[in-house]
PDB file of N, CA and C in Angstrom:
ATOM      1  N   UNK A   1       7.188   3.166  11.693  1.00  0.00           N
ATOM      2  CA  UNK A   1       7.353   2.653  10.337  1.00  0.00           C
ATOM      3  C   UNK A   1       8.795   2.921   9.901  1.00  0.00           C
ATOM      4  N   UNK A   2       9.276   4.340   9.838  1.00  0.00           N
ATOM      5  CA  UNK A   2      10.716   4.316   9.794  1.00  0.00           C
ATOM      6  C   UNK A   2      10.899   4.066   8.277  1.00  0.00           C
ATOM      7  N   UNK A   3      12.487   3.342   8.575  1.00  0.00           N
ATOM      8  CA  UNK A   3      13.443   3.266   7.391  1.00  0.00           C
ATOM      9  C   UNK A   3      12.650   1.535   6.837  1.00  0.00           C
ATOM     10  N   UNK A   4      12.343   0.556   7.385  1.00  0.00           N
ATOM     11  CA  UNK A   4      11.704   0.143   7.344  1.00  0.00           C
ATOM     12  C   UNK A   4      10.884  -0.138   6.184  1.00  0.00           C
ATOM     13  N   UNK A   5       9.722   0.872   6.568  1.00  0.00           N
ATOM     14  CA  UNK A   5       8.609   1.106   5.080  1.00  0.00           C
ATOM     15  C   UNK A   5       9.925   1.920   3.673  1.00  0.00           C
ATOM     16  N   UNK A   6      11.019   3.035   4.040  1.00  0.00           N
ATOM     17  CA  UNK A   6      11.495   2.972   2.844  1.00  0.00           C
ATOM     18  C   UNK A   6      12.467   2.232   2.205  1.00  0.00           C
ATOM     19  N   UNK A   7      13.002   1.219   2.917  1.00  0.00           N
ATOM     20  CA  UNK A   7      13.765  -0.141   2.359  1.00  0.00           C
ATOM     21  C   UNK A   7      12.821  -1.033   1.441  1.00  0.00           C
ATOM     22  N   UNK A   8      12.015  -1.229   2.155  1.00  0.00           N
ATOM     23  CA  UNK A   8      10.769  -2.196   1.465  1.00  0.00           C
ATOM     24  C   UNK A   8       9.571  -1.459   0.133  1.00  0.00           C
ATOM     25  N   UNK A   9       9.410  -0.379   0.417  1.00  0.00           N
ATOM     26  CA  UNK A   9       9.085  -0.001  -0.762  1.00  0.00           C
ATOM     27  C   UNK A   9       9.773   0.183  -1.679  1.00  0.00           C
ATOM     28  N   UNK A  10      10.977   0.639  -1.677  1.00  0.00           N
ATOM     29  CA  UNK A  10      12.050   0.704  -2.777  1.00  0.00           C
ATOM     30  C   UNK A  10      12.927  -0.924  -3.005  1.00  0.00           C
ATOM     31  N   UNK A  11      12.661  -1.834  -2.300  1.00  0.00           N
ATOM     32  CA  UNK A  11      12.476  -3.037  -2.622  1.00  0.00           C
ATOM     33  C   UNK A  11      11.281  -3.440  -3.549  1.00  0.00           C
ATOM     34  N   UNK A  12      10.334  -3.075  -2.675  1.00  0.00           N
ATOM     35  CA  UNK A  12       9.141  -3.904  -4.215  1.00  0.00           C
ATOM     36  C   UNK A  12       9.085  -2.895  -5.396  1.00  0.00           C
ATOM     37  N   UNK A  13       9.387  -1.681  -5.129  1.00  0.00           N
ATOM     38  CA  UNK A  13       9.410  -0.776  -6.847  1.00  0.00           C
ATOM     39  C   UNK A  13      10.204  -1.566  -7.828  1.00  0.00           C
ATOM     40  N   UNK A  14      11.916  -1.644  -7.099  1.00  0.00           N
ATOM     41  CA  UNK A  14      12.431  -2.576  -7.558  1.00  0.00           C
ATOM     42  C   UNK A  14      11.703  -3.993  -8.757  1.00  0.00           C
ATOM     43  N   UNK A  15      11.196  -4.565  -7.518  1.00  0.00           N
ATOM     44  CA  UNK A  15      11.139  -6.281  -7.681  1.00  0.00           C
ATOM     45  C   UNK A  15       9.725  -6.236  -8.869  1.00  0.00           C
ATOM     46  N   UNK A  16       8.951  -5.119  -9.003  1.00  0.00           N
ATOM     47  CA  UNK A  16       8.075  -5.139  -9.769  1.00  0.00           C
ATOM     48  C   UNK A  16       8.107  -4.089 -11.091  1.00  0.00           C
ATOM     49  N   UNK A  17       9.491  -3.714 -11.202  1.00  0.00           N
ATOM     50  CA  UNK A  17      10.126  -2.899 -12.160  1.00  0.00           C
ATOM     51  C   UNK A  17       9.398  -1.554 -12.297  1.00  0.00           C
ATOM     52  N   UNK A  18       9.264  -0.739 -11.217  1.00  0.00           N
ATOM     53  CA  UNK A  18       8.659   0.505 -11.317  1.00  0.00           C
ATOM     54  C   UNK A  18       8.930   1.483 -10.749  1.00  0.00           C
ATOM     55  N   UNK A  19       9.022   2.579 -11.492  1.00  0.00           N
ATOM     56  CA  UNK A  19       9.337   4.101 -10.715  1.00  0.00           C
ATOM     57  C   UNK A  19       8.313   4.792 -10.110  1.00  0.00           C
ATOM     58  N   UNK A  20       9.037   5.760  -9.367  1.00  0.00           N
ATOM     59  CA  UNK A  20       8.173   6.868  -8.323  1.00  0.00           C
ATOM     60  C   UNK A  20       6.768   6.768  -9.522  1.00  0.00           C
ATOM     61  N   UNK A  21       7.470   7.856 -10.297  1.00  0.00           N
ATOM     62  CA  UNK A  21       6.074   8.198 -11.442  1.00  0.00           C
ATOM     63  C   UNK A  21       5.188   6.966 -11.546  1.00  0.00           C
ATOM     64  N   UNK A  22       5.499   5.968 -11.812  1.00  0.00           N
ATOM     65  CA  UNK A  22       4.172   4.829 -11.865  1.00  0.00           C
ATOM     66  C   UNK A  22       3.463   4.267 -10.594  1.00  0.00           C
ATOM     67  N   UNK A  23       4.249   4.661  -9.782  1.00  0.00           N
ATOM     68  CA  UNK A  23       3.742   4.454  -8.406  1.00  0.00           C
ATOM     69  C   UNK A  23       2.637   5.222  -8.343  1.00  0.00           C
ATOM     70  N   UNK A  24       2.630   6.730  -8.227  1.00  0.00           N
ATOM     71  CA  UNK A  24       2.254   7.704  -8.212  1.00  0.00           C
ATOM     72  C   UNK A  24       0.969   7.972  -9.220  1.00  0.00           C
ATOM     73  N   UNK A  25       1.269   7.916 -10.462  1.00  0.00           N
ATOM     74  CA  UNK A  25       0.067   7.049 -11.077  1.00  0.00           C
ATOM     75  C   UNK A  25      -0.971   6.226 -11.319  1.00  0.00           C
ATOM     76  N   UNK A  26      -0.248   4.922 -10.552  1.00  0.00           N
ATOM     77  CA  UNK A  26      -1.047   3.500 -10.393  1.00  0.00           C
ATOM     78  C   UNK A  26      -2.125   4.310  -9.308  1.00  0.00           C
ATOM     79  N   UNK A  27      -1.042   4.302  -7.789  1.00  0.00           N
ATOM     80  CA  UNK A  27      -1.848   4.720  -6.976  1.00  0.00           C
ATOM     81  C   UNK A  27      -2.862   6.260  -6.638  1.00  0.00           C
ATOM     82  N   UNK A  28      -3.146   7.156  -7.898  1.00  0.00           N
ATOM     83  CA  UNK A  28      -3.649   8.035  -7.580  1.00  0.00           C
ATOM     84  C   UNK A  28      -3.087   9.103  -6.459  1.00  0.00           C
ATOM     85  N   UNK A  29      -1.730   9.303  -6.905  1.00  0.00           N
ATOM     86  CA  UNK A  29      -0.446  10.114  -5.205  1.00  0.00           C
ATOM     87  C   UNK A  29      -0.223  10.980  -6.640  1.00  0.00           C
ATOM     88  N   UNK A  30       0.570  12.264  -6.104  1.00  0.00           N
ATOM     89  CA  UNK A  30       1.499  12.620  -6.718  1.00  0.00           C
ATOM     90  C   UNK A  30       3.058  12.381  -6.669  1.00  0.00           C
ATOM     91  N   UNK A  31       3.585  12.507  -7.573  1.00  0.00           N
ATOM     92  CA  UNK A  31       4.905  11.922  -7.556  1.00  0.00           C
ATOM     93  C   UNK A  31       5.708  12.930  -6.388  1.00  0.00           C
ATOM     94  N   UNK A  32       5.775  14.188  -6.018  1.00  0.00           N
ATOM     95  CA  UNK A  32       6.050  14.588  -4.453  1.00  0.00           C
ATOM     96  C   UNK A  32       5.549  13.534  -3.409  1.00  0.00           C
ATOM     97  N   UNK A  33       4.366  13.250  -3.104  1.00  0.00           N
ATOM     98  CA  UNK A  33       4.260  12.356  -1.895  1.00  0.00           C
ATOM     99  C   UNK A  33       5.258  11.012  -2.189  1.00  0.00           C
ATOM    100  N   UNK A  34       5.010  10.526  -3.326  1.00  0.00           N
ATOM    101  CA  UNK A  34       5.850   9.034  -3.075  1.00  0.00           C
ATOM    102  C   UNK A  34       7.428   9.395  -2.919  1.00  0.00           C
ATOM    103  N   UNK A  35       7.743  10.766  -3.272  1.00  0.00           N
ATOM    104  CA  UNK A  35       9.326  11.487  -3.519  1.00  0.00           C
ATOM    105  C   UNK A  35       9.405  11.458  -1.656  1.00  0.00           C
ATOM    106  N   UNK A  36       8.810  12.059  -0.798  1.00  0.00           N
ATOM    107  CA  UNK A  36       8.688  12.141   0.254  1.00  0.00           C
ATOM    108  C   UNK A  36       8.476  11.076   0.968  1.00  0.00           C
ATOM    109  N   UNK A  37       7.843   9.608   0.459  1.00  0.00           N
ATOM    110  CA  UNK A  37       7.797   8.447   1.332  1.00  0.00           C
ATOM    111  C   UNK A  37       8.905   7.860   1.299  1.00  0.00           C
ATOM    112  N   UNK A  38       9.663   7.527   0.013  1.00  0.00           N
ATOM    113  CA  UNK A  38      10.715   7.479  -0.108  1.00  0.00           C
ATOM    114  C   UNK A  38      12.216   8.015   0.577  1.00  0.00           C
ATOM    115  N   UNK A  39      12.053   9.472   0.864  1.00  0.00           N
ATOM    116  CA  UNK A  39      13.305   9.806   1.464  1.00  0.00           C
ATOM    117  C   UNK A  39      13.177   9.941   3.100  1.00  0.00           C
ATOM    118  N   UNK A  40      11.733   9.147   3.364  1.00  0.00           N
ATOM    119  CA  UNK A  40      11.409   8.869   4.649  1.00  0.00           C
ATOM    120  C   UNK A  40      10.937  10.171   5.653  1.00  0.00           C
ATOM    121  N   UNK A  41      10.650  11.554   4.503  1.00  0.00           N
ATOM    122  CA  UNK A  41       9.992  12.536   5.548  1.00  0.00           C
ATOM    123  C   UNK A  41       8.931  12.139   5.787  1.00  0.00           C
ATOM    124  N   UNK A  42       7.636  11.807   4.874  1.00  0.00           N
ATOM    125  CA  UNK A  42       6.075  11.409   5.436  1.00  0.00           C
ATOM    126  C   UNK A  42       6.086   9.571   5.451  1.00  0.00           C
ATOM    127  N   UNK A  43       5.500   9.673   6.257  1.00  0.00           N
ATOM    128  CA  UNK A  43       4.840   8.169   6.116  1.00  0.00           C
ATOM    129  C   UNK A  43       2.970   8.119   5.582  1.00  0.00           C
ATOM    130  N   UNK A  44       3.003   7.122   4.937  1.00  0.00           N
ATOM    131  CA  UNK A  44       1.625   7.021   4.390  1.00  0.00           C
ATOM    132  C   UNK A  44       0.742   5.988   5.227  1.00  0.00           C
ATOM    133  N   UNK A  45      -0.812   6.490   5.504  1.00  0.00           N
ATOM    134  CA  UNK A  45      -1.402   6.411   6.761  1.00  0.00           C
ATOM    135  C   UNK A  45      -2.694   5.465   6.543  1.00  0.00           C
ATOM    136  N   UNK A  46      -3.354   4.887   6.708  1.00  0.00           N
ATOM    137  CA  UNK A  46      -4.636   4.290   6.104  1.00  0.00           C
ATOM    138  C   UNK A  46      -4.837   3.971   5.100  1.00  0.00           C
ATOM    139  N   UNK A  47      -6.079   4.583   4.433  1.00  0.00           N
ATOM    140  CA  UNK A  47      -6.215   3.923   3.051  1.00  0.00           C
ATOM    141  C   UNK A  47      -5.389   3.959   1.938  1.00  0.00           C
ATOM    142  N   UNK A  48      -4.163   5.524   2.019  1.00  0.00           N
ATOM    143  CA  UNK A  48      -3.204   5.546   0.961  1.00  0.00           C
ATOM    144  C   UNK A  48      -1.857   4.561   1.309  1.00  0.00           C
ATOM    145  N   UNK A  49      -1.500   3.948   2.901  1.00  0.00           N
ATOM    146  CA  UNK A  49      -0.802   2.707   2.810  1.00  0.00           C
ATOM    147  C   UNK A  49      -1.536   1.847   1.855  1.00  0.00           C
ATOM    148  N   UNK A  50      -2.728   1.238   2.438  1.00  0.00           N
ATOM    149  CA  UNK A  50      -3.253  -0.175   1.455  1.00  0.00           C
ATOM    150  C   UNK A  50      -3.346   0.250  -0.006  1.00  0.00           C
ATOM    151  N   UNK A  51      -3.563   1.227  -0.289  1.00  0.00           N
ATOM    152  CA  UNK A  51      -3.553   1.600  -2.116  1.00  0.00           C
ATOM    153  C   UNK A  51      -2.106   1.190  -2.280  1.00  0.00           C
ATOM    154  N   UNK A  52      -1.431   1.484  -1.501  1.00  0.00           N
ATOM    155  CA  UNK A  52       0.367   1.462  -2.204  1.00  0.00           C
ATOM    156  C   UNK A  52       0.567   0.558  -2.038  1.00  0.00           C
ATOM    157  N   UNK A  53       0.004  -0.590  -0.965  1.00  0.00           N
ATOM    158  CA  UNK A  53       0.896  -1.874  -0.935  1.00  0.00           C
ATOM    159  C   UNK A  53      -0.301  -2.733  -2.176  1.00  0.00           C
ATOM    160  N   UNK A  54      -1.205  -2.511  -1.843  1.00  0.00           N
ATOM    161  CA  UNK A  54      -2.332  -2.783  -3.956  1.00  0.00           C
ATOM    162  C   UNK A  54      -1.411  -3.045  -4.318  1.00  0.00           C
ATOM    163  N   UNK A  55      -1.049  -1.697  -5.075  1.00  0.00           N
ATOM    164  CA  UNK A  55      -0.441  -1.271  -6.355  1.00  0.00           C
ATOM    165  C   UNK A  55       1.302  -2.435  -6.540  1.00  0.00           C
ATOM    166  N   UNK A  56       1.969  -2.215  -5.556  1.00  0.00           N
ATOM    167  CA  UNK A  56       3.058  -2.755  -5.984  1.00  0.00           C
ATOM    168  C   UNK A  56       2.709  -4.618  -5.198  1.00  0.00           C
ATOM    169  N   UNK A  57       1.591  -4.990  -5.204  1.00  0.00           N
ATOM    170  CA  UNK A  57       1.433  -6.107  -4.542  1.00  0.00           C
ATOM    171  C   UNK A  57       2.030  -6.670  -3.609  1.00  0.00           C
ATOM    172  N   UNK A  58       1.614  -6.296  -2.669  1.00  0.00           N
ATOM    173  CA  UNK A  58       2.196  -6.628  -0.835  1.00  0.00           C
ATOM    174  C   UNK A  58       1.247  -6.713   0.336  1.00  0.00           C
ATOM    175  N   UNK A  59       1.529  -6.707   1.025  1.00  0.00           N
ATOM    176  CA  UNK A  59       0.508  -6.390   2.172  1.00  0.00           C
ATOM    177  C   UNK A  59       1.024  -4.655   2.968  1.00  0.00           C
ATOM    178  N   UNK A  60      -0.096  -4.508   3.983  1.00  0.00           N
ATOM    179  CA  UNK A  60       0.613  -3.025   4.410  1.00  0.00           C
ATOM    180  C   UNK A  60       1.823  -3.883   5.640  1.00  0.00           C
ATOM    181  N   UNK A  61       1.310  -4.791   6.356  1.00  0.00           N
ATOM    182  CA  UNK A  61       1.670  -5.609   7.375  1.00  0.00           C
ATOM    183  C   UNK A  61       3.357  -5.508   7.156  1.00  0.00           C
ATOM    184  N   UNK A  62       3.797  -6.163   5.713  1.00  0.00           N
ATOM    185  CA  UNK A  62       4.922  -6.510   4.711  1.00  0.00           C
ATOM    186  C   UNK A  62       5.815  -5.108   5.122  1.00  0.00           C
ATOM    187  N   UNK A  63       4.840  -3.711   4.498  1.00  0.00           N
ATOM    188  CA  UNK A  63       5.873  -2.504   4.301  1.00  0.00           C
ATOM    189  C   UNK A  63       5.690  -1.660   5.785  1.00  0.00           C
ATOM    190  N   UNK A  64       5.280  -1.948   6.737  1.00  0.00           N
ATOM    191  CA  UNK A  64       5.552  -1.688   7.929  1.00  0.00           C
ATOM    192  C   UNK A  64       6.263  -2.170   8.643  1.00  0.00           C
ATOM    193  N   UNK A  65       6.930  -3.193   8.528  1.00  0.00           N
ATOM    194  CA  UNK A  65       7.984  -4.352   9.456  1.00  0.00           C
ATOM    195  C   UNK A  65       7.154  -5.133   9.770  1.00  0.00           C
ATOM    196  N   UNK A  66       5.821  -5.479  10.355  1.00  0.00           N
ATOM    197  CA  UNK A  66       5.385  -6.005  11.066  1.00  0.00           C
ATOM    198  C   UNK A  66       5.314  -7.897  10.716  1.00  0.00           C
ATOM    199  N   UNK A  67       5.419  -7.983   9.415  1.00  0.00           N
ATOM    200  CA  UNK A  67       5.875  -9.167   8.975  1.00  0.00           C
ATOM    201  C   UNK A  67       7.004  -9.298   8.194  1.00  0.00           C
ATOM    202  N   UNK A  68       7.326 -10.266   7.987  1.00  0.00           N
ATOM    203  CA  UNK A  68       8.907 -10.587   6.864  1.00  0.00           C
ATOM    204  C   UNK A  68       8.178 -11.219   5.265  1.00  0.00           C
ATOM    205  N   UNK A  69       6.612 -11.220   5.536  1.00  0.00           N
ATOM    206  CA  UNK A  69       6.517 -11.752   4.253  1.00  0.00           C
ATOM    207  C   UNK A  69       6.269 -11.219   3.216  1.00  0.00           C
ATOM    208  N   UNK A  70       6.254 -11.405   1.771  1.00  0.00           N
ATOM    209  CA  UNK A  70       6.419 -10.133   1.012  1.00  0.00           C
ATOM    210  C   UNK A  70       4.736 -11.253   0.971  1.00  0.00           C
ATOM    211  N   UNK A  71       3.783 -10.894   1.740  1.00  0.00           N
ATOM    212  CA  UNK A  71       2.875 -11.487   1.046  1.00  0.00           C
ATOM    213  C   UNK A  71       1.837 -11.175  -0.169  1.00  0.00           C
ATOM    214  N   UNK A  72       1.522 -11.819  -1.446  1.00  0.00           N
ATOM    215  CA  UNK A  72       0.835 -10.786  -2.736  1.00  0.00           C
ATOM    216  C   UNK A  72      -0.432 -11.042  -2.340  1.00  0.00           C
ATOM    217  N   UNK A  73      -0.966  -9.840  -3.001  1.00  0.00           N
ATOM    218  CA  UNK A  73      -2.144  -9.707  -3.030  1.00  0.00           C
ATOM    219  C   UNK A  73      -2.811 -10.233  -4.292  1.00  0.00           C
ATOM    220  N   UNK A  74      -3.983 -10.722  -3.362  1.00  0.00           N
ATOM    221  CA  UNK A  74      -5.184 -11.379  -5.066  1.00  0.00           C
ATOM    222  C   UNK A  74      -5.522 -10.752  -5.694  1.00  0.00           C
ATOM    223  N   UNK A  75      -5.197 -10.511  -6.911  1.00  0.00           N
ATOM    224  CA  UNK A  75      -5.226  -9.595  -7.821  1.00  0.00           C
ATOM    225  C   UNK A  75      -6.407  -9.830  -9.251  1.00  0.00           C
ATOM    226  N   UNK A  76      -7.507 -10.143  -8.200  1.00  0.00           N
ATOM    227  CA  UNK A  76      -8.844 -10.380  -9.292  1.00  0.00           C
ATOM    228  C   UNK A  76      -9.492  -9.491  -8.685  1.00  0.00           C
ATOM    229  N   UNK A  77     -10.273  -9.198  -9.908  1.00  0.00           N
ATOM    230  CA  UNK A  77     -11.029  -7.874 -10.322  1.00  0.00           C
ATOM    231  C   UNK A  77     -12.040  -7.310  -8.794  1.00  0.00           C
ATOM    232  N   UNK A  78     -12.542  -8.480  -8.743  1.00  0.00           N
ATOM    233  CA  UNK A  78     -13.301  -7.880  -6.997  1.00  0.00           C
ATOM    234  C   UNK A  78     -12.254  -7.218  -6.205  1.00  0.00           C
ATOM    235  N   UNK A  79     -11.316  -7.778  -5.293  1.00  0.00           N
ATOM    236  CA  UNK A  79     -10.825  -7.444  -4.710  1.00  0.00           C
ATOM    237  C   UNK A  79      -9.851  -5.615  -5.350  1.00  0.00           C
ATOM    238  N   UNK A  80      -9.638  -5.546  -6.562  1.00  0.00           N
ATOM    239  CA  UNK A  80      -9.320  -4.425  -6.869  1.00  0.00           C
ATOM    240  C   UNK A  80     -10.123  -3.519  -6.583  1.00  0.00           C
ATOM    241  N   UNK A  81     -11.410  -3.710  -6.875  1.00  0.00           N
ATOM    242  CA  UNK A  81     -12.463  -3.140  -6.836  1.00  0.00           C
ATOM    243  C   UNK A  81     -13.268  -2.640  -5.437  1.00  0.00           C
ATOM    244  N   UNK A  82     -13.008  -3.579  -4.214  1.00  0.00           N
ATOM    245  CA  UNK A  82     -12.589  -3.095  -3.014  1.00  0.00           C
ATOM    246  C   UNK A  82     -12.069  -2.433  -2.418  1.00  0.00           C
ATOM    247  N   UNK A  83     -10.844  -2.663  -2.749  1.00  0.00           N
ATOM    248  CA  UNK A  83      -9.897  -1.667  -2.911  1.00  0.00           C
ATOM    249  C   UNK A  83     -10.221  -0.234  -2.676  1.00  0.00           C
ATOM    250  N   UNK A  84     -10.340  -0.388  -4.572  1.00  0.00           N
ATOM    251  CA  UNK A  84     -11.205   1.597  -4.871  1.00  0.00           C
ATOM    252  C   UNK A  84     -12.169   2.243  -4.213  1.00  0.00           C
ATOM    253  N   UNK A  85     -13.259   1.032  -3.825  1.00  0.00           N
ATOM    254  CA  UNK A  85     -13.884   1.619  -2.811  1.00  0.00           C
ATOM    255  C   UNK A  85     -14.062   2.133  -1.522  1.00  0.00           C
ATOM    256  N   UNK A  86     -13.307   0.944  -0.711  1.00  0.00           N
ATOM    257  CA  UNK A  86     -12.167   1.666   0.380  1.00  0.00           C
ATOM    258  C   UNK A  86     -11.492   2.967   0.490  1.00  0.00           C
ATOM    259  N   UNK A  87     -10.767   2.897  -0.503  1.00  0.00           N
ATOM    260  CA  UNK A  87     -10.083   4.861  -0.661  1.00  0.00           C
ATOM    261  C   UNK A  87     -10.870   5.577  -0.698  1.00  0.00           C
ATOM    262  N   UNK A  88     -11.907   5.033  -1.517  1.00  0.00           N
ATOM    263  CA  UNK A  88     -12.849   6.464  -1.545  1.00  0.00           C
ATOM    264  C   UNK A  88     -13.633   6.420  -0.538  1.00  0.00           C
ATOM    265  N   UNK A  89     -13.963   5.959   0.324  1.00  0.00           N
ATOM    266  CA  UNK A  89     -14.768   6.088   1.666  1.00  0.00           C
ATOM    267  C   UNK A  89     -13.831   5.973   2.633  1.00  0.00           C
ATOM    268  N   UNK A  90     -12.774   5.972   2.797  1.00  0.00           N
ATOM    269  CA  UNK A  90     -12.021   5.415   3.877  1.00  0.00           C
ATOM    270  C   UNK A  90     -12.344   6.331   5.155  1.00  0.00           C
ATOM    271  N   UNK A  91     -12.305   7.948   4.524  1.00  0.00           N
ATOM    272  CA  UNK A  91     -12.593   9.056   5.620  1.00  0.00           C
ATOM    273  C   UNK A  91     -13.779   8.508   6.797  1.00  0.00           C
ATOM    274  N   UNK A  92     -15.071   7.679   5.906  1.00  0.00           N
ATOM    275  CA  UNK A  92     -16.244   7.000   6.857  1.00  0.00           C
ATOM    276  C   UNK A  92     -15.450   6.275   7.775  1.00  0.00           C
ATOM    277  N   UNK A  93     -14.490   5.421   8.107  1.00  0.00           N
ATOM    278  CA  UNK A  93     -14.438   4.069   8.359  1.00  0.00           C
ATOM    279  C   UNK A  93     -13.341   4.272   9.919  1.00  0.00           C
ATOM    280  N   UNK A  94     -13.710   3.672  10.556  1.00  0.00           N
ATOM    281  CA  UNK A  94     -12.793   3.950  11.817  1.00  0.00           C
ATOM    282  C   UNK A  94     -11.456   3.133  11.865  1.00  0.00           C
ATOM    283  N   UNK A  95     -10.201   3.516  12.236  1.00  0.00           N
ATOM    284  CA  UNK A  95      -8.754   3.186  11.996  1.00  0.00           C
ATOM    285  C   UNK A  95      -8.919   1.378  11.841  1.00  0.00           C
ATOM    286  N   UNK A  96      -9.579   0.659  12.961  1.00  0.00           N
ATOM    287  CA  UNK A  96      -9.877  -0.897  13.693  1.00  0.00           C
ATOM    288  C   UNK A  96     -10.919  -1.424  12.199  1.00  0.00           C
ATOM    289  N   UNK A  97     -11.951  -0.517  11.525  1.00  0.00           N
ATOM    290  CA  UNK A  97     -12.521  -1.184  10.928  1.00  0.00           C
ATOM    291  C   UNK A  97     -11.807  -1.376   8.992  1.00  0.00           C
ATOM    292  N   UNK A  98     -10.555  -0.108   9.300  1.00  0.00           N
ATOM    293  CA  UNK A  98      -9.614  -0.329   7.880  1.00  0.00           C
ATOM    294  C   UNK A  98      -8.653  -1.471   7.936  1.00  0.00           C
ATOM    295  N   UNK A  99      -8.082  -1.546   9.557  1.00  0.00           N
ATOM    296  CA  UNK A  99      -7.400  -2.804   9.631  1.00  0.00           C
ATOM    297  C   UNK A  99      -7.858  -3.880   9.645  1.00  0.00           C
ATOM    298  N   UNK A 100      -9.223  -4.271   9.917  1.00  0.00           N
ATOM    299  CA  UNK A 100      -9.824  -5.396   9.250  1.00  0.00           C
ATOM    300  C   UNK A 100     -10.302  -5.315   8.283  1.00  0.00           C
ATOM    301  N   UNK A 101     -10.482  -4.849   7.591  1.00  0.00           N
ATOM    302  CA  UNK A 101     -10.653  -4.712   6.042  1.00  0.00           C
ATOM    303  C   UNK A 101      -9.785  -5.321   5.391  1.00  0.00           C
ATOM    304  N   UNK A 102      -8.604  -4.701   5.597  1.00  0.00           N
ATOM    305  CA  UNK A 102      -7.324  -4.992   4.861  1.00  0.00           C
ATOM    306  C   UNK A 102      -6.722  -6.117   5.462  1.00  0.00           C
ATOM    307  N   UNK A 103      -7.147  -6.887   6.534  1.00  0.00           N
ATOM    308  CA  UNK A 103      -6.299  -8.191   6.494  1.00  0.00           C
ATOM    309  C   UNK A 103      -7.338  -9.093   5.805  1.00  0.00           C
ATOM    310  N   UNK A 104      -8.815  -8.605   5.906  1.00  0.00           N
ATOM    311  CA  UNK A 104      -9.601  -9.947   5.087  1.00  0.00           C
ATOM    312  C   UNK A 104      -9.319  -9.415   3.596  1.00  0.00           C
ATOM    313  N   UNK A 105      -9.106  -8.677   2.994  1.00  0.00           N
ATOM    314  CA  UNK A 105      -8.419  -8.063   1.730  1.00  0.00           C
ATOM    315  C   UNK A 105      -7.706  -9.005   1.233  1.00  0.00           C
ATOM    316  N   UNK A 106      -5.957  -8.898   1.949  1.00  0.00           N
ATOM    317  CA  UNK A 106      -5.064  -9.428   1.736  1.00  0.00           C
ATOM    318  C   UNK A 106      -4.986 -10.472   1.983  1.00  0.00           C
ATOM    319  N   UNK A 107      -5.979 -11.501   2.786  1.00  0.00           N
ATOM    320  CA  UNK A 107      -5.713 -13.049   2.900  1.00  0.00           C
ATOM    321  C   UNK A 107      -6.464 -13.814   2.211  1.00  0.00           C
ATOM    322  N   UNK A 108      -7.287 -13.238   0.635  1.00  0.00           N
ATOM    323  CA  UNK A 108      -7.679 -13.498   0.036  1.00  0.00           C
ATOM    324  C   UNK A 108      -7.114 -14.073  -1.038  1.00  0.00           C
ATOM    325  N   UNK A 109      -7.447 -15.395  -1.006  1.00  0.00           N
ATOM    326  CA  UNK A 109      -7.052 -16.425  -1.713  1.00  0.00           C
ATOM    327  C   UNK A 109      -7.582 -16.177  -3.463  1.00  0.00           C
TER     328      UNK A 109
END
């Protein structure tokens, strides 16, 4: 993930006018972890990637390199609501069954 995820997150904080603290907020982090994703010591892993790319509307795909698209997320009430539920069970869910989660998530029209 690298420099990568912290170019692009401090790109969409940017592009969606928001600081660490609201990050950190939105997504249920403390403002140390996003202080730390940011200066690129931790990287964020499963369900707290997809909460962060939620929150500032992206895909995880987007803030990993793995695509160039800033693609948004559908931002109606189900799919938020997925979301939340995801985080909070994510510990159940095996690595293969979060990454399909989160691409039928995010290619939701």
């Amino acid at each position: 993930m690298g420099s990568i995820f912290v170019e692009r997150l401090q790109k969409m904080l940017e592009k969606n006018g928001m600081s660490q603290r609201d990050l950190a907020k939105k997504a249920r982090l403390t403002e140390s972890a996003i202080s730390h994703y940011l200066k690129g010591d931790r990287e964020p892993k499963g369900a707290i990637l997809m909460n962060i790319a939620n929150v500032i509307g992206t895909s995880m795909d987007y803030l990993t390199g793995k695509t160039d698209e800033e693609i948004p997320v559908n931002s109606s009430e189900e799919i938020k609501e997925a979301f939340e539920l995801v985080a909070r069970n994510a510990r159940h869910m095996s690595t293969e069954e979060k990454a399909k989660l989160a691409k039928i998530l995010f290619s939701e029209k």
